[in-house]
PDB file of N, CA and C in Angstrom:
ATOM      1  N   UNK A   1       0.847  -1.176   0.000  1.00  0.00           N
ATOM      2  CA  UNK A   1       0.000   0.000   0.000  1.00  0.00           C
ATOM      3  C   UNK A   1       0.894   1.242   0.000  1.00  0.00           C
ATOM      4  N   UNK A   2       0.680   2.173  -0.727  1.00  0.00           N
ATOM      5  CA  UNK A   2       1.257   3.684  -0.650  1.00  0.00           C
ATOM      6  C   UNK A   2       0.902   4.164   0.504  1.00  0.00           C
ATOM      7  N   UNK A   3       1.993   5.246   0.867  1.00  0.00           N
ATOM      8  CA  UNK A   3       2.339   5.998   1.508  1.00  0.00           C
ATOM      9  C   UNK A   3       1.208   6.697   1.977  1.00  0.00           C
ATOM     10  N   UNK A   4       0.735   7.489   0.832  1.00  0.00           N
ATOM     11  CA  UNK A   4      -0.364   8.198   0.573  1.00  0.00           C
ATOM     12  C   UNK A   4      -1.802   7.770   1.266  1.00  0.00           C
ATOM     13  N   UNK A   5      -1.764   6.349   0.772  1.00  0.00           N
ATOM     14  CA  UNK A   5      -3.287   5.584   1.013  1.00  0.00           C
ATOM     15  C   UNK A   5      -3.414   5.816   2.466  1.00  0.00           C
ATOM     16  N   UNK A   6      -2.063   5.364   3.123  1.00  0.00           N
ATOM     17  CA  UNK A   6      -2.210   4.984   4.917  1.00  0.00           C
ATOM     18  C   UNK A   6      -2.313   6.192   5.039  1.00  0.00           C
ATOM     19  N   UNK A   7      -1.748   7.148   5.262  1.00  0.00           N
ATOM     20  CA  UNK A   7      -2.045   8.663   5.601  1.00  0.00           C
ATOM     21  C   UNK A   7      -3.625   8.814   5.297  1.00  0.00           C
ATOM     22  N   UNK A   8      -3.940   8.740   4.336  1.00  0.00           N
ATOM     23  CA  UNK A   8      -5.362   9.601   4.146  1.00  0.00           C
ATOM     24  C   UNK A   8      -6.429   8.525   4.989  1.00  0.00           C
ATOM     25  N   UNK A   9      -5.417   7.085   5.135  1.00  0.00           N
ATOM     26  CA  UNK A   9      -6.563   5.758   5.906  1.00  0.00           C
ATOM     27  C   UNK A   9      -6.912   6.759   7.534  1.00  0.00           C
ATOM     28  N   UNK A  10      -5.680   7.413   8.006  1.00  0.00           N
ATOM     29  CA  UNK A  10      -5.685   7.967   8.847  1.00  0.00           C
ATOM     30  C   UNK A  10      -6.776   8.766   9.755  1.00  0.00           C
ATOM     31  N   UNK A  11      -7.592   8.938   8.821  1.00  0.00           N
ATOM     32  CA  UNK A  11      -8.987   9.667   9.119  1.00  0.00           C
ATOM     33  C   UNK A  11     -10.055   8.963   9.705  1.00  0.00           C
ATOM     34  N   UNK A  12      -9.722   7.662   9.784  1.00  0.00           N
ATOM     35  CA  UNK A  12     -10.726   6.659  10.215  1.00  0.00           C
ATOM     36  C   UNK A  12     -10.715   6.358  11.093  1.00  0.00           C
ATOM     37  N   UNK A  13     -11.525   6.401  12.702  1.00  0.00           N
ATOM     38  CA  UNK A  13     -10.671   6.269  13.981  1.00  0.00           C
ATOM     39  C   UNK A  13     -10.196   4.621  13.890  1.00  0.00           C
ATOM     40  N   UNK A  14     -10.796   3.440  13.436  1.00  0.00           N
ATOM     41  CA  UNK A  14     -10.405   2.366  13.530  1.00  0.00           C
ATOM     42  C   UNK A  14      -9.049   2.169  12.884  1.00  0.00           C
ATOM     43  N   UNK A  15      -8.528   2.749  11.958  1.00  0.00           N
ATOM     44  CA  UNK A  15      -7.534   2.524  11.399  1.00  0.00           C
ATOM     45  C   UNK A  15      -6.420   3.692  11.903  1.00  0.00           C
ATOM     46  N   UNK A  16      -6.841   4.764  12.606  1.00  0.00           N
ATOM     47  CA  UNK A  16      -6.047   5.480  13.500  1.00  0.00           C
ATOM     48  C   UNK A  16      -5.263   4.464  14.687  1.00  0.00           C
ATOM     49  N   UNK A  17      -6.483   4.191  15.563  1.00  0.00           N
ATOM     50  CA  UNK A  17      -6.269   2.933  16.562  1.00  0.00           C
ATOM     51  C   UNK A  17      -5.052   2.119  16.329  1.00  0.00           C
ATOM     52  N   UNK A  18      -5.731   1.121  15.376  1.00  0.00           N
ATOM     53  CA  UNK A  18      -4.505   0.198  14.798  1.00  0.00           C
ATOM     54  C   UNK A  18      -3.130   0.807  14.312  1.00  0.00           C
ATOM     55  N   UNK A  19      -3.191   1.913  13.510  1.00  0.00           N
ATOM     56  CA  UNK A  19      -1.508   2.451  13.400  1.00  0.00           C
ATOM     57  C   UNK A  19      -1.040   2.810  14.574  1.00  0.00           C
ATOM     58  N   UNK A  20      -1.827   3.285  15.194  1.00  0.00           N
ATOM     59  CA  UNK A  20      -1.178   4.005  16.631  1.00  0.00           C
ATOM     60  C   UNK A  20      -0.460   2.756  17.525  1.00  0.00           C
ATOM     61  N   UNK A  21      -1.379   1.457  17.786  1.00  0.00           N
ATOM     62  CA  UNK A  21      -1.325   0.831  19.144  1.00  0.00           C
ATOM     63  C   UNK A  21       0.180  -0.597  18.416  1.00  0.00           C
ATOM     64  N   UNK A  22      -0.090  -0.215  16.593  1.00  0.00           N
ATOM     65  CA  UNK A  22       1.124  -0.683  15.852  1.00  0.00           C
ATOM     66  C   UNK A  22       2.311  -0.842  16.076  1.00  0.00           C
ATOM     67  N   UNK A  23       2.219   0.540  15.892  1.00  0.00           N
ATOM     68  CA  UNK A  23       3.861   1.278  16.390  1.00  0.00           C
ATOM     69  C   UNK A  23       4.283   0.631  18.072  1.00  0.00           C
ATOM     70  N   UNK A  24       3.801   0.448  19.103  1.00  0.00           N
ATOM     71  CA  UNK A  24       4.752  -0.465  20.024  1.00  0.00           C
ATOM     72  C   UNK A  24       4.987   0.817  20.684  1.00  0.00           C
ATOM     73  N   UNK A  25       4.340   1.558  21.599  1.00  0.00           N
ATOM     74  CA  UNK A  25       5.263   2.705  21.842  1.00  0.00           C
ATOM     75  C   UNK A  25       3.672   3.646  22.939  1.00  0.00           C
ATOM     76  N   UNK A  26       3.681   3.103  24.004  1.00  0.00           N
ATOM     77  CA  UNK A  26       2.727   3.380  24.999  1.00  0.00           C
ATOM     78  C   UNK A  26       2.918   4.909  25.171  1.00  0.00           C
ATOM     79  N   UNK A  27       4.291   5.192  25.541  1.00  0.00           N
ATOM     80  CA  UNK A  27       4.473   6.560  26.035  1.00  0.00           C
ATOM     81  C   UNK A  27       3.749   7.500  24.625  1.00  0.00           C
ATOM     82  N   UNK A  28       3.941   7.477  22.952  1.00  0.00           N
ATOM     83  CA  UNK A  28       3.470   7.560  21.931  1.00  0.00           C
ATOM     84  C   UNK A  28       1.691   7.900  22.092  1.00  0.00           C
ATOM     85  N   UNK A  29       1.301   6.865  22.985  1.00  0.00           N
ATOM     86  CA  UNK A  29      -0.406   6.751  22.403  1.00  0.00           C
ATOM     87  C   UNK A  29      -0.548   7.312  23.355  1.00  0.00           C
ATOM     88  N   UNK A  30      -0.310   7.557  24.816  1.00  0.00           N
ATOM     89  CA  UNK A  30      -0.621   8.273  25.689  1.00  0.00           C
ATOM     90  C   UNK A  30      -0.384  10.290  25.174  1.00  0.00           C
ATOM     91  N   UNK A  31       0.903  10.195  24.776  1.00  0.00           N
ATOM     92  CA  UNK A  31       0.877  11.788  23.873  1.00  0.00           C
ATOM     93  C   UNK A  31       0.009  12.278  23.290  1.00  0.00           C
ATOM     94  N   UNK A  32      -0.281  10.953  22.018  1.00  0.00           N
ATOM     95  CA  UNK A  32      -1.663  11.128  21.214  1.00  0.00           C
ATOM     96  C   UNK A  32      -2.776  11.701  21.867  1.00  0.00           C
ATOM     97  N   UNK A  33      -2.596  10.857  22.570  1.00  0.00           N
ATOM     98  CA  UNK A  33      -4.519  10.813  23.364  1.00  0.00           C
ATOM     99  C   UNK A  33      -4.610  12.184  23.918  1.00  0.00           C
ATOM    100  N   UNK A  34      -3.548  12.766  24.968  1.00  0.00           N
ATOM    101  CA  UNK A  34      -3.757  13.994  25.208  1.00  0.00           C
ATOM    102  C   UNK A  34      -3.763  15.122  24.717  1.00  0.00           C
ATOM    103  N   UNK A  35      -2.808  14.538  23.331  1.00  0.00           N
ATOM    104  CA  UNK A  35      -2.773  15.830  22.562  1.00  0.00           C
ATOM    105  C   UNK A  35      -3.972  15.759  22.041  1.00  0.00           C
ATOM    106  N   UNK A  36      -4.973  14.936  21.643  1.00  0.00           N
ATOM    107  CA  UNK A  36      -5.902  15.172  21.030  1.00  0.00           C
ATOM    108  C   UNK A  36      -7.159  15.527  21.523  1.00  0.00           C
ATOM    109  N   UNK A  37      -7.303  15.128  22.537  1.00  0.00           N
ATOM    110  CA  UNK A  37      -8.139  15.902  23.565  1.00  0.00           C
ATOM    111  C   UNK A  37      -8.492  17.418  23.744  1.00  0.00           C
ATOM    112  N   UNK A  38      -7.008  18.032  24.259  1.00  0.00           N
ATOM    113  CA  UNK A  38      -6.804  19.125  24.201  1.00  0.00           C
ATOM    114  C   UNK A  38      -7.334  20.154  22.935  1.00  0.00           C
ATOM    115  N   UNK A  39      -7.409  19.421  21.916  1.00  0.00           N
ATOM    116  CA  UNK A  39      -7.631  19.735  20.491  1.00  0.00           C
ATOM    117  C   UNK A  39      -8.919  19.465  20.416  1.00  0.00           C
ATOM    118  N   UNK A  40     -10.027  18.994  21.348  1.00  0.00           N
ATOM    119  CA  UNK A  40     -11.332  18.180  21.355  1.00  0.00           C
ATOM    120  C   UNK A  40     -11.605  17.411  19.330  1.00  0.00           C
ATOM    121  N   UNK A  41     -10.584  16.680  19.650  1.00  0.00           N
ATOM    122  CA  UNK A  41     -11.056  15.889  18.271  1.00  0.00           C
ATOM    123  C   UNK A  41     -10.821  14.644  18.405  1.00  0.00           C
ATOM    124  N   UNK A  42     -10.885  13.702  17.996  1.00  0.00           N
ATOM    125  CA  UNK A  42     -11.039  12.574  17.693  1.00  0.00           C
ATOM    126  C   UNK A  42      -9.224  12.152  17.128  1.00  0.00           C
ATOM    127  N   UNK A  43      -9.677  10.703  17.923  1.00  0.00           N
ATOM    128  CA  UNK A  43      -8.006   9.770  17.739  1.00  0.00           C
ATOM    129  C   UNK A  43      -7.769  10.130  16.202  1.00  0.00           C
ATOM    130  N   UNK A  44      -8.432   9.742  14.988  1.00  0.00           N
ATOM    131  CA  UNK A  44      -8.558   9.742  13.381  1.00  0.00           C
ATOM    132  C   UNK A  44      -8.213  11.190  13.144  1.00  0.00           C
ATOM    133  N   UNK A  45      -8.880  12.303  13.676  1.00  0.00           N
ATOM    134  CA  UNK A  45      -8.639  13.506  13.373  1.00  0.00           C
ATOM    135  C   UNK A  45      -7.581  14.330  13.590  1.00  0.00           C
ATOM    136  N   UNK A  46      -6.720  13.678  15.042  1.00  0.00           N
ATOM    137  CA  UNK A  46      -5.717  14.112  15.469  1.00  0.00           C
ATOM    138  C   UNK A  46      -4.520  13.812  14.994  1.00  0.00           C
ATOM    139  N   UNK A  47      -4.557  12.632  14.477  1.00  0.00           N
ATOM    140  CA  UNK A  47      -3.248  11.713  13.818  1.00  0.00           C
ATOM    141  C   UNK A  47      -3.121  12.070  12.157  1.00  0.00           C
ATOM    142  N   UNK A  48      -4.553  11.984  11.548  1.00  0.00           N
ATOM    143  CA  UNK A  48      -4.696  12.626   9.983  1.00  0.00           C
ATOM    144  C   UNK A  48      -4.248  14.133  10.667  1.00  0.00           C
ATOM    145  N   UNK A  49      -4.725  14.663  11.107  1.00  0.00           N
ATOM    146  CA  UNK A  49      -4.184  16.586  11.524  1.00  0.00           C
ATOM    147  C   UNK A  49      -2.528  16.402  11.419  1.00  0.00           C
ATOM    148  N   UNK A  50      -1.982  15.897  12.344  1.00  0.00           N
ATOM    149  CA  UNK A  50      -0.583  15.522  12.402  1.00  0.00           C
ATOM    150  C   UNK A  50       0.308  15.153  11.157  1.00  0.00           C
ATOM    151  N   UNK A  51      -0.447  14.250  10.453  1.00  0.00           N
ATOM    152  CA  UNK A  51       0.493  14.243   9.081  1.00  0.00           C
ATOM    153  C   UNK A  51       0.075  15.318   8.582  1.00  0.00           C
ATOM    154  N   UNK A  52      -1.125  15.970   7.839  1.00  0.00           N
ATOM    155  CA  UNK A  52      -1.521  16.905   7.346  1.00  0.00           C
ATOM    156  C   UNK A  52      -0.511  18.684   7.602  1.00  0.00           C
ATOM    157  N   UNK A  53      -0.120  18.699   9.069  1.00  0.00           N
ATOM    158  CA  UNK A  53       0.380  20.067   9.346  1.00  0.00           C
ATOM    159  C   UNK A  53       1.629  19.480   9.244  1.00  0.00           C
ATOM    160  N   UNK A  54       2.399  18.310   9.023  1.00  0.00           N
ATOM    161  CA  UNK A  54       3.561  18.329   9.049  1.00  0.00           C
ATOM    162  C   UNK A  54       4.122  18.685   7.939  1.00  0.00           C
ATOM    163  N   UNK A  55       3.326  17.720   6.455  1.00  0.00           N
ATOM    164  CA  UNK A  55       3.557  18.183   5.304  1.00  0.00           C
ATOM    165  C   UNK A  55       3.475  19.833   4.834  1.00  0.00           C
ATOM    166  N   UNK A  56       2.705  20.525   5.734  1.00  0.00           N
ATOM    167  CA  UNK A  56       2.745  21.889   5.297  1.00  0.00           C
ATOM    168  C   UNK A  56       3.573  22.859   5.689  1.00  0.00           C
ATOM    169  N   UNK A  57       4.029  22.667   7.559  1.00  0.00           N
ATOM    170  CA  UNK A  57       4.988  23.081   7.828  1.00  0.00           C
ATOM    171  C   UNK A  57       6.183  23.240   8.174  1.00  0.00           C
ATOM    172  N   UNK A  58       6.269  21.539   8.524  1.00  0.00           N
ATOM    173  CA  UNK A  58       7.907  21.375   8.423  1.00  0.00           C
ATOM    174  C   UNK A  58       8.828  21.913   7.808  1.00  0.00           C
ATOM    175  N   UNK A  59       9.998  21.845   8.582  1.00  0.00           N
ATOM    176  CA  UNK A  59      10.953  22.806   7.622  1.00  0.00           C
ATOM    177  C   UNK A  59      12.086  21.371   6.892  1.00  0.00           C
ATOM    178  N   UNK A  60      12.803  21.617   6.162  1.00  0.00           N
ATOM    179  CA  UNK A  60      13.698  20.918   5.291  1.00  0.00           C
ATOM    180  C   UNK A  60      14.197  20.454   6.355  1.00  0.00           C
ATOM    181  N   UNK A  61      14.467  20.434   7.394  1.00  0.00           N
ATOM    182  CA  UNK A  61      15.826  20.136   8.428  1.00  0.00           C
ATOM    183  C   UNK A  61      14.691  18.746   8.514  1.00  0.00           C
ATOM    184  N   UNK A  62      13.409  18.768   8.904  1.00  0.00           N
ATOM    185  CA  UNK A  62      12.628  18.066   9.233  1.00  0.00           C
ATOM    186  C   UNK A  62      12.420  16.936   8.697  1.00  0.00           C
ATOM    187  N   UNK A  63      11.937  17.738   7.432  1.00  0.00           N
ATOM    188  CA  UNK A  63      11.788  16.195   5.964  1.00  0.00           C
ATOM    189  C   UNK A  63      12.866  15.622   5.952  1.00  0.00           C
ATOM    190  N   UNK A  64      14.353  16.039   6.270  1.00  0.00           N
ATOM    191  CA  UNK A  64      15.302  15.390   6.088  1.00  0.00           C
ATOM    192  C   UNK A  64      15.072  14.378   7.080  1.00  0.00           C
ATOM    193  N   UNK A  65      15.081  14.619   8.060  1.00  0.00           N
ATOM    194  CA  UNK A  65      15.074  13.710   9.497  1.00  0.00           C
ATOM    195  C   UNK A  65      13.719  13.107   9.156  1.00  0.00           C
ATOM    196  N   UNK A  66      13.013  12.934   8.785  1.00  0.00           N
ATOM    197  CA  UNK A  66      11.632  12.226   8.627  1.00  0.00           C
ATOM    198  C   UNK A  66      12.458  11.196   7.251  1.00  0.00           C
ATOM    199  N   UNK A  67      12.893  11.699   6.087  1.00  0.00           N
ATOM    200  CA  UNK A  67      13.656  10.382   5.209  1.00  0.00           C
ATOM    201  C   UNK A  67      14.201   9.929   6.142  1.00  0.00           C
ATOM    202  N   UNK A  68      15.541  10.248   6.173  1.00  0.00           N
ATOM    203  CA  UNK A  68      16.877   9.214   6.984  1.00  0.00           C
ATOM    204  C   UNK A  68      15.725   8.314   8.000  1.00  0.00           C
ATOM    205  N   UNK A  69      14.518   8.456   8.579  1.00  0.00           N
ATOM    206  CA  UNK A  69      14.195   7.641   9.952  1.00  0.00           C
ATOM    207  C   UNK A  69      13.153   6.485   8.747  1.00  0.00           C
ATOM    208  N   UNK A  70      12.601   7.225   7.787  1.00  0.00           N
ATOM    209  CA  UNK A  70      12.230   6.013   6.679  1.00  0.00           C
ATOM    210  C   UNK A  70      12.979   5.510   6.214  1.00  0.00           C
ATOM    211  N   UNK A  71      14.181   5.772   5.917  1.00  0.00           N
ATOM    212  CA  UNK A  71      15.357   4.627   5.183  1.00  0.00           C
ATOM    213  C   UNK A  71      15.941   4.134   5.738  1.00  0.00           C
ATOM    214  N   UNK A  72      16.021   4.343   7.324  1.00  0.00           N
ATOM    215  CA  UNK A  72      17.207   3.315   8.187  1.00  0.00           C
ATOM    216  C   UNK A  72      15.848   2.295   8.669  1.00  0.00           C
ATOM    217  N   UNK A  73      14.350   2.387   8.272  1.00  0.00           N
ATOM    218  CA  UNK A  73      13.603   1.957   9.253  1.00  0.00           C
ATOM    219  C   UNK A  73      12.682   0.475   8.172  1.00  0.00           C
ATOM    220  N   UNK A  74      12.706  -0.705   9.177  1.00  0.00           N
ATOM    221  CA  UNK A  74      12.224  -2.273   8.184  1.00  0.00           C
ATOM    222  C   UNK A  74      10.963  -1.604   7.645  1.00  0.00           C
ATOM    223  N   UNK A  75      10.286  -0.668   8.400  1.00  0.00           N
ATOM    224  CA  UNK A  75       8.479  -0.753   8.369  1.00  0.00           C
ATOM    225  C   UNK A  75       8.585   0.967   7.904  1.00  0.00           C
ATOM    226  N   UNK A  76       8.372   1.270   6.667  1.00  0.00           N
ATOM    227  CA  UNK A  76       8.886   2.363   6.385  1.00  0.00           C
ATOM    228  C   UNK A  76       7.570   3.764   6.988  1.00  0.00           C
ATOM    229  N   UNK A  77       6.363   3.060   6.801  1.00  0.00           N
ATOM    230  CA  UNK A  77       5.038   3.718   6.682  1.00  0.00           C
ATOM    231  C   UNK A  77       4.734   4.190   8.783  1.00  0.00           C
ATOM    232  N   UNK A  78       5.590   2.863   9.414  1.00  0.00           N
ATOM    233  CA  UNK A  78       5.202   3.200  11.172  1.00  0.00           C
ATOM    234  C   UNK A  78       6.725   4.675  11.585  1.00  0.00           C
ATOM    235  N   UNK A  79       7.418   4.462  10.765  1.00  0.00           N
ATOM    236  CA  UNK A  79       8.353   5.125  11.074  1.00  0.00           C
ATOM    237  C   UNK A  79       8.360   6.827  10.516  1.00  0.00           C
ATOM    238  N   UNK A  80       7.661   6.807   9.562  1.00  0.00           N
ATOM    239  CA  UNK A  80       7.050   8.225   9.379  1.00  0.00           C
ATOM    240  C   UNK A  80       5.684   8.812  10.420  1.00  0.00           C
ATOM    241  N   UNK A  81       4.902   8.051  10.447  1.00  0.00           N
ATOM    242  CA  UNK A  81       3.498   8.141  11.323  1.00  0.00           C
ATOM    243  C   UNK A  81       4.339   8.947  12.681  1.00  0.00           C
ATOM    244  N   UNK A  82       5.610   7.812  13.251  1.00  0.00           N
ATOM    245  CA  UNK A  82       6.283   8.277  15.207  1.00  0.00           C
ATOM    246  C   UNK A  82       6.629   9.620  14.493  1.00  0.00           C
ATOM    247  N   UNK A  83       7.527   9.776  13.211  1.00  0.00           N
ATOM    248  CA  UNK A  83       8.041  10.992  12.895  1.00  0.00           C
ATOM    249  C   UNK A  83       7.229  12.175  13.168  1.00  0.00           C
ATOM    250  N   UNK A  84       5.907  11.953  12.584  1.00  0.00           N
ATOM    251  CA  UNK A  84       4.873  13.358  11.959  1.00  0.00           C
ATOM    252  C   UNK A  84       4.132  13.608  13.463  1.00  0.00           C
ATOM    253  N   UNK A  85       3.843  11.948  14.120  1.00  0.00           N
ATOM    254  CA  UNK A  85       3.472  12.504  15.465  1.00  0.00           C
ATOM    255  C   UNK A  85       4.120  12.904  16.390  1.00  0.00           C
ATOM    256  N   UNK A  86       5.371  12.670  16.515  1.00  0.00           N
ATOM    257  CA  UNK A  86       6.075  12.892  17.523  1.00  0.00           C
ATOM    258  C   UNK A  86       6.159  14.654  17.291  1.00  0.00           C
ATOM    259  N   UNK A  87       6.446  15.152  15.862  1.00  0.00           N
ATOM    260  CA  UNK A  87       6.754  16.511  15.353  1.00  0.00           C
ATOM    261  C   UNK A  87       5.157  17.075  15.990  1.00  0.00           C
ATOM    262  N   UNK A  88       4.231  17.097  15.645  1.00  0.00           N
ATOM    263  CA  UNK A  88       3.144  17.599  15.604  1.00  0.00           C
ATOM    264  C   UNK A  88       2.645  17.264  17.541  1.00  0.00           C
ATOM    265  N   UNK A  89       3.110  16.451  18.184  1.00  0.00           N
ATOM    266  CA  UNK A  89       3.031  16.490  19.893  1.00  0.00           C
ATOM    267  C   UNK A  89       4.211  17.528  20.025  1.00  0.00           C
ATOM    268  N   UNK A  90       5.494  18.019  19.976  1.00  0.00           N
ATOM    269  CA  UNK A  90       5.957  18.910  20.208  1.00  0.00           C
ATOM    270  C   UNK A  90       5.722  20.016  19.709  1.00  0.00           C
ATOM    271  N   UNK A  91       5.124  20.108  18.703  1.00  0.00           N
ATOM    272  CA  UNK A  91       4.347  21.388  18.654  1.00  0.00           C
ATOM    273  C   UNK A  91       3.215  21.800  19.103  1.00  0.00           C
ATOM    274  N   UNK A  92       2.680  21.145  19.524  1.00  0.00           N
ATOM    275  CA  UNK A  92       1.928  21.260  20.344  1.00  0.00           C
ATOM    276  C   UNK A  92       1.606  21.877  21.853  1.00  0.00           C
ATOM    277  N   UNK A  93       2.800  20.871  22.421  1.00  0.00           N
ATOM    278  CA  UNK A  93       3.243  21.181  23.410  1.00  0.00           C
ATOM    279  C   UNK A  93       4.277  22.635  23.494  1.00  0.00           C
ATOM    280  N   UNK A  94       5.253  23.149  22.500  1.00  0.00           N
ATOM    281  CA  UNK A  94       5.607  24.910  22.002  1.00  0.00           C
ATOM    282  C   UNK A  94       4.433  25.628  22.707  1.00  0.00           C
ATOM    283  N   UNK A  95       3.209  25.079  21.595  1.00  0.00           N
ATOM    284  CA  UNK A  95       2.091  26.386  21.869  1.00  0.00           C
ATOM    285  C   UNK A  95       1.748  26.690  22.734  1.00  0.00           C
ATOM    286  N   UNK A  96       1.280  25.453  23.557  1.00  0.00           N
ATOM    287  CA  UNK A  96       0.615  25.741  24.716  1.00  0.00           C
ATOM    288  C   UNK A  96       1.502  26.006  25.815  1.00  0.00           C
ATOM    289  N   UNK A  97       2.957  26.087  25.715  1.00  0.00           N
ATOM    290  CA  UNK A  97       3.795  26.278  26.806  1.00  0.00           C
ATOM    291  C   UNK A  97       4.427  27.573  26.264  1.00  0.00           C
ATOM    292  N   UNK A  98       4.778  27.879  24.870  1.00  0.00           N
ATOM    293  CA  UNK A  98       5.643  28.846  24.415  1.00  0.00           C
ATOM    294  C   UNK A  98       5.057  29.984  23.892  1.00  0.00           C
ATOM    295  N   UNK A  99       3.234  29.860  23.923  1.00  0.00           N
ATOM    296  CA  UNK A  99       2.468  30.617  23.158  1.00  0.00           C
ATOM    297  C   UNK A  99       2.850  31.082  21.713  1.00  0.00           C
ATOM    298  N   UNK A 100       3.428  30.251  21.090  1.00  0.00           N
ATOM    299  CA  UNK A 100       3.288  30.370  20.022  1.00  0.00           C
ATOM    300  C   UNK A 100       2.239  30.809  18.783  1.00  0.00           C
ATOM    301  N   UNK A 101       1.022  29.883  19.642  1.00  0.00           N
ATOM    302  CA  UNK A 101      -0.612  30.204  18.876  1.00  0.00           C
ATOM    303  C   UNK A 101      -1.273  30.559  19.811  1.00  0.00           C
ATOM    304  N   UNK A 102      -1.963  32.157  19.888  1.00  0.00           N
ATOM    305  CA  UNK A 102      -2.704  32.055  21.238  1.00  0.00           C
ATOM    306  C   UNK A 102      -4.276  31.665  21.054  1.00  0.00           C
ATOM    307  N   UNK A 103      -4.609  31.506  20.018  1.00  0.00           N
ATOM    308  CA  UNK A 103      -5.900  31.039  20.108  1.00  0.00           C
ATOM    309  C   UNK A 103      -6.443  29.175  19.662  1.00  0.00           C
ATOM    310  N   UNK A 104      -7.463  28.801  19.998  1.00  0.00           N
ATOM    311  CA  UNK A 104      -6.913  27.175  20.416  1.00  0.00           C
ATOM    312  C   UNK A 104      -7.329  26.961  18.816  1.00  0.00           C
ATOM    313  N   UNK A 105      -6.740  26.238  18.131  1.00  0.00           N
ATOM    314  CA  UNK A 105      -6.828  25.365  17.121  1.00  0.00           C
ATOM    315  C   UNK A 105      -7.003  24.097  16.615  1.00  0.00           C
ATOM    316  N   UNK A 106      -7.689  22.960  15.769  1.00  0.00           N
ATOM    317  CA  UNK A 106      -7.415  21.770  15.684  1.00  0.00           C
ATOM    318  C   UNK A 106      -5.872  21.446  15.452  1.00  0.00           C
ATOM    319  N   UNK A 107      -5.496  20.040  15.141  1.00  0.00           N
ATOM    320  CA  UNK A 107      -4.193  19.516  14.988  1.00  0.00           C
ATOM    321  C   UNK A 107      -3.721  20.229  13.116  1.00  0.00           C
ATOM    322  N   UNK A 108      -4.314  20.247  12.388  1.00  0.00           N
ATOM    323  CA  UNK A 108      -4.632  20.899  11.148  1.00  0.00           C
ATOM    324  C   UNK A 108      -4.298  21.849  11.118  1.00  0.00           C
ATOM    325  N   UNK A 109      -3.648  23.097  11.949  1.00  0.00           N
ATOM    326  CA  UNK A 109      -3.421  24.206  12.075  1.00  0.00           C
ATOM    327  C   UNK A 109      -4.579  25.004  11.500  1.00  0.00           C
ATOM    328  N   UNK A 110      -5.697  24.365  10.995  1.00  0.00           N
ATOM    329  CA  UNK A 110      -6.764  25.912  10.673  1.00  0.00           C
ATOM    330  C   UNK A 110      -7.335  25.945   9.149  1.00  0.00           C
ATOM    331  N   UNK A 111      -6.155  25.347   8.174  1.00  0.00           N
ATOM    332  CA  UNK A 111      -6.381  25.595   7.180  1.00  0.00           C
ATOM    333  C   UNK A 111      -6.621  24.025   6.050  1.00  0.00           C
ATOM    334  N   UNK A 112      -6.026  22.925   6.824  1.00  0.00           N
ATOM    335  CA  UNK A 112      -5.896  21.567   6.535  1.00  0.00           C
ATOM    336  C   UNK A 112      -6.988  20.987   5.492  1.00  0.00           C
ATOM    337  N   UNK A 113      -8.717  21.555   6.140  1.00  0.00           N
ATOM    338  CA  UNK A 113      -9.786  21.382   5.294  1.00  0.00           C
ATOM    339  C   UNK A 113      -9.795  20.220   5.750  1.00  0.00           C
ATOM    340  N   UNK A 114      -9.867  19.621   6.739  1.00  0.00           N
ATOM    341  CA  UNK A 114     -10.161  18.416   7.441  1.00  0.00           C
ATOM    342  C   UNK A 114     -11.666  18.995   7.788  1.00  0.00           C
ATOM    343  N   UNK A 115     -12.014  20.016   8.629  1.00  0.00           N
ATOM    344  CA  UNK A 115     -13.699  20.580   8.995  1.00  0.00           C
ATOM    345  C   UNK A 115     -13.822  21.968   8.858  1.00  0.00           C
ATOM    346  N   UNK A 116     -14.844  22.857   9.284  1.00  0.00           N
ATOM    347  CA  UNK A 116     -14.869  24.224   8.826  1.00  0.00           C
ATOM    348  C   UNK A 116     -13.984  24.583   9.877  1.00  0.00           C
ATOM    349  N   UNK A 117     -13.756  25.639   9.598  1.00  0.00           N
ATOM    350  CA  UNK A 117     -13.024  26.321  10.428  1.00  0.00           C
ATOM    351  C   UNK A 117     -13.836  27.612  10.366  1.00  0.00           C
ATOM    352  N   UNK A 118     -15.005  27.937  10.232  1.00  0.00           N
ATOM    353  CA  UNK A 118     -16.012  29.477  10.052  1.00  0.00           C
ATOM    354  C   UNK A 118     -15.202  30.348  11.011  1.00  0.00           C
TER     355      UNK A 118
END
């Protein structure tokens, strides 16, 4: 399956679930969960949000470090997912500690077109 497919599968909380509880990595799903909370959205919405704002705002230093962790990694598709979430829980955690964004937002940063944003 492409790259692509699992990312956009991402939107589905059942198939959120399963990539998440995949990856092997408790401290991981516990991040999730709170980060997504905080965000009042849904496991599917928070994890699709997460790839979604990574592709838009990561910087090059990032994508680089997101390849190298897909090419040194057997399971190429779980090793981008820890990447985009792990990136998108520390940003997270910036905002709400560094005020970066002062007003509350989904994981999507606003513009993703995941839901309205009116």
């Amino acid at each position: 399956m492409l790259l692509g497919n699992i990312l956009k599968d991402l939107k589905d909380e059942q198939n959120a679930q399963v990539a998440l509880v995949s990856l092997g990595d408790l401290v991981l799903v516990a991040a999730v969960d709170q980060a997504r909370k905080a965000h009042d959205e849904t496991l599917g919405e928070y994890v699709s949000g997460a790839a979604q704002r990574f592709a838009r705002l990561a910087s090059d230093e990032e994508w680089l470090q997101l390849m190298t962790a897909v090419e040194k990694s057997d399971n190429p598709a779980a090793a981008c997912i820890r990447v985009m979430l792990g990136w998108s829980i520390k940003r997270d955690e910036q905002e709400q500690h560094g005020g970066l964004i002062e007003t509350k937002t989904c994981s999507c940063g606003g513009a993703g077109g995941c839901h309205d944003h009116g």
